[in-house]
Protein backbone atom coordinates (compact mmCIF):
# COMPACT_ATOMS: atom_id res chain seq x y z
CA UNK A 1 -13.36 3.87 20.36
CA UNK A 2 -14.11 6.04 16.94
CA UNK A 3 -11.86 8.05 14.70
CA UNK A 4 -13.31 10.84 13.02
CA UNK A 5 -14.58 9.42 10.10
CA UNK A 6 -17.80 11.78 9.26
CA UNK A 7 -19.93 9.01 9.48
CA UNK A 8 -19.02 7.80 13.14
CA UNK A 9 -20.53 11.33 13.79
CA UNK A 10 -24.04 11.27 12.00
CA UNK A 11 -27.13 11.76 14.18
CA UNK A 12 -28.28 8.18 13.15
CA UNK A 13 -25.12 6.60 14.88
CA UNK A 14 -25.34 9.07 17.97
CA UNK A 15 -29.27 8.11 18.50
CA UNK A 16 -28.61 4.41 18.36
CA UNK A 17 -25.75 4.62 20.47
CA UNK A 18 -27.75 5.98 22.76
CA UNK A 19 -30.60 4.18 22.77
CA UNK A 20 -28.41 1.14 23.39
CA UNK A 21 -26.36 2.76 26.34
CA UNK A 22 -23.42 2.82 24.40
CA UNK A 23 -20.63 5.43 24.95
CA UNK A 24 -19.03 6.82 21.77
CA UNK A 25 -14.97 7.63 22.62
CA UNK A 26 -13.88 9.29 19.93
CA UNK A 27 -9.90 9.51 19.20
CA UNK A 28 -8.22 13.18 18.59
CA UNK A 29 -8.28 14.42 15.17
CA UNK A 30 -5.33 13.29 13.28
CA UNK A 31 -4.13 10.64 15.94
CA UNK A 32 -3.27 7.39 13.80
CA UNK A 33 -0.58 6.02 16.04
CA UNK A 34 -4.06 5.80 19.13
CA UNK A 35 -5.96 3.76 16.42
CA UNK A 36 -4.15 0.43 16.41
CA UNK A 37 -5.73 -0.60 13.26
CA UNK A 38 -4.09 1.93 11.53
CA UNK A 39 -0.57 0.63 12.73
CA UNK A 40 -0.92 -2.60 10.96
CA UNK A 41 -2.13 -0.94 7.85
CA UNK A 42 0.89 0.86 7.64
CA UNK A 43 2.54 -2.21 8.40
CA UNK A 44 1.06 -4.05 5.64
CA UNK A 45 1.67 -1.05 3.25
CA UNK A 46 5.19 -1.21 3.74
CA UNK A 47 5.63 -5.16 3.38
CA UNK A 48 3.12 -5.18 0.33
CA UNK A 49 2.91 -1.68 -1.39
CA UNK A 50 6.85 -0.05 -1.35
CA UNK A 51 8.76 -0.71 -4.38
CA UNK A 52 6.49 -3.42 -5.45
CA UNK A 53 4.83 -4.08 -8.70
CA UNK A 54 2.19 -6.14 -9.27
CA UNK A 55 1.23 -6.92 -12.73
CA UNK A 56 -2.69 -7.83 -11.49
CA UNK A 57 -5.16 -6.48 -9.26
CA UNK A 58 -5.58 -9.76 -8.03
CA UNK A 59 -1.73 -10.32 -7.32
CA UNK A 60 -2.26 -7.31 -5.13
CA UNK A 61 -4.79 -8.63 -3.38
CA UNK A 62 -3.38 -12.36 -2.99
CA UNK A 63 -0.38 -10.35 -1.20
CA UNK A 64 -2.43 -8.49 1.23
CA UNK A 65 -4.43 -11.25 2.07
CA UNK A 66 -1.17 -13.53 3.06
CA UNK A 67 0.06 -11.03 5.01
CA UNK A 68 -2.28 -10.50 7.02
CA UNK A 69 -3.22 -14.48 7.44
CA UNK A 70 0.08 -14.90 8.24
CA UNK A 71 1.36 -11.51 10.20
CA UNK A 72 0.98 -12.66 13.48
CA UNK A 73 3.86 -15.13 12.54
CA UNK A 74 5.99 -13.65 10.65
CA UNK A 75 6.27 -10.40 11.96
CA UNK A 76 5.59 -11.60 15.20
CA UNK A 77 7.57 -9.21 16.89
CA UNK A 78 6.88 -5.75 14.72
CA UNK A 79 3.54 -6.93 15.23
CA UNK A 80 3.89 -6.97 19.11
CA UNK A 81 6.01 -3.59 19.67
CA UNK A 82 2.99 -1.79 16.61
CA UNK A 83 0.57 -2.42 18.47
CA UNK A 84 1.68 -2.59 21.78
CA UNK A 85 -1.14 -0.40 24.33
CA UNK A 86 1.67 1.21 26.29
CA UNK A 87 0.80 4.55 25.80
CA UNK A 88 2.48 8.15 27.33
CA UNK A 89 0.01 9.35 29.88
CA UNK A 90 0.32 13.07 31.55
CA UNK A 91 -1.66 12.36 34.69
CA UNK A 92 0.72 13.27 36.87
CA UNK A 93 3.10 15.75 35.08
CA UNK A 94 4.11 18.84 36.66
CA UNK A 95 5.05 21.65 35.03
């Protein structure tokens, strides 16, 4: 599974895919709640980035990097419903 990105799309990535029998499932455009790595970045941008200051870089980075060593306890269950793979499916909606 692919987002968008430009280069998930390049001929070079298509060809090896191929070559290797891979399938290439690429997400709608502008779906960030179907790419579940993009739910715990916004996770970790609202636990480290809002109304924060950090007077170094490398305070910044110290406070990403505990998070994320740590999210799976302490935000055990954010963590659980964010990225939960209970999706809405319209297979067998009638208009």
């Amino acid at each position: 599974m692919l987002d968008n990105a430009r280069y998930q799309r390049c001929a070079l990535v298509q060809s090896v895919a191929q070559e290797l029998g891979i399938e290439l499932l690429h997400l709608p455009a502008y779906s960030p709640n179907l790419n579940l790595i993009e739910r715990l970045w916004k996770l970790t941008k609202k636990k480290v980035l809002y109304s924060k200051y950090y007077a170094r870089f490398s305070d910044f980075q110290n406070a990403i990097l505990l998070l994320l060593k740590n999210v799976h306890n302490t935000h055990r269950q954010k963590l659980d419903s964010l990225l939960s793979l209970e999706f809405q499916t319209f297979e067998n909606f009638k208009l």
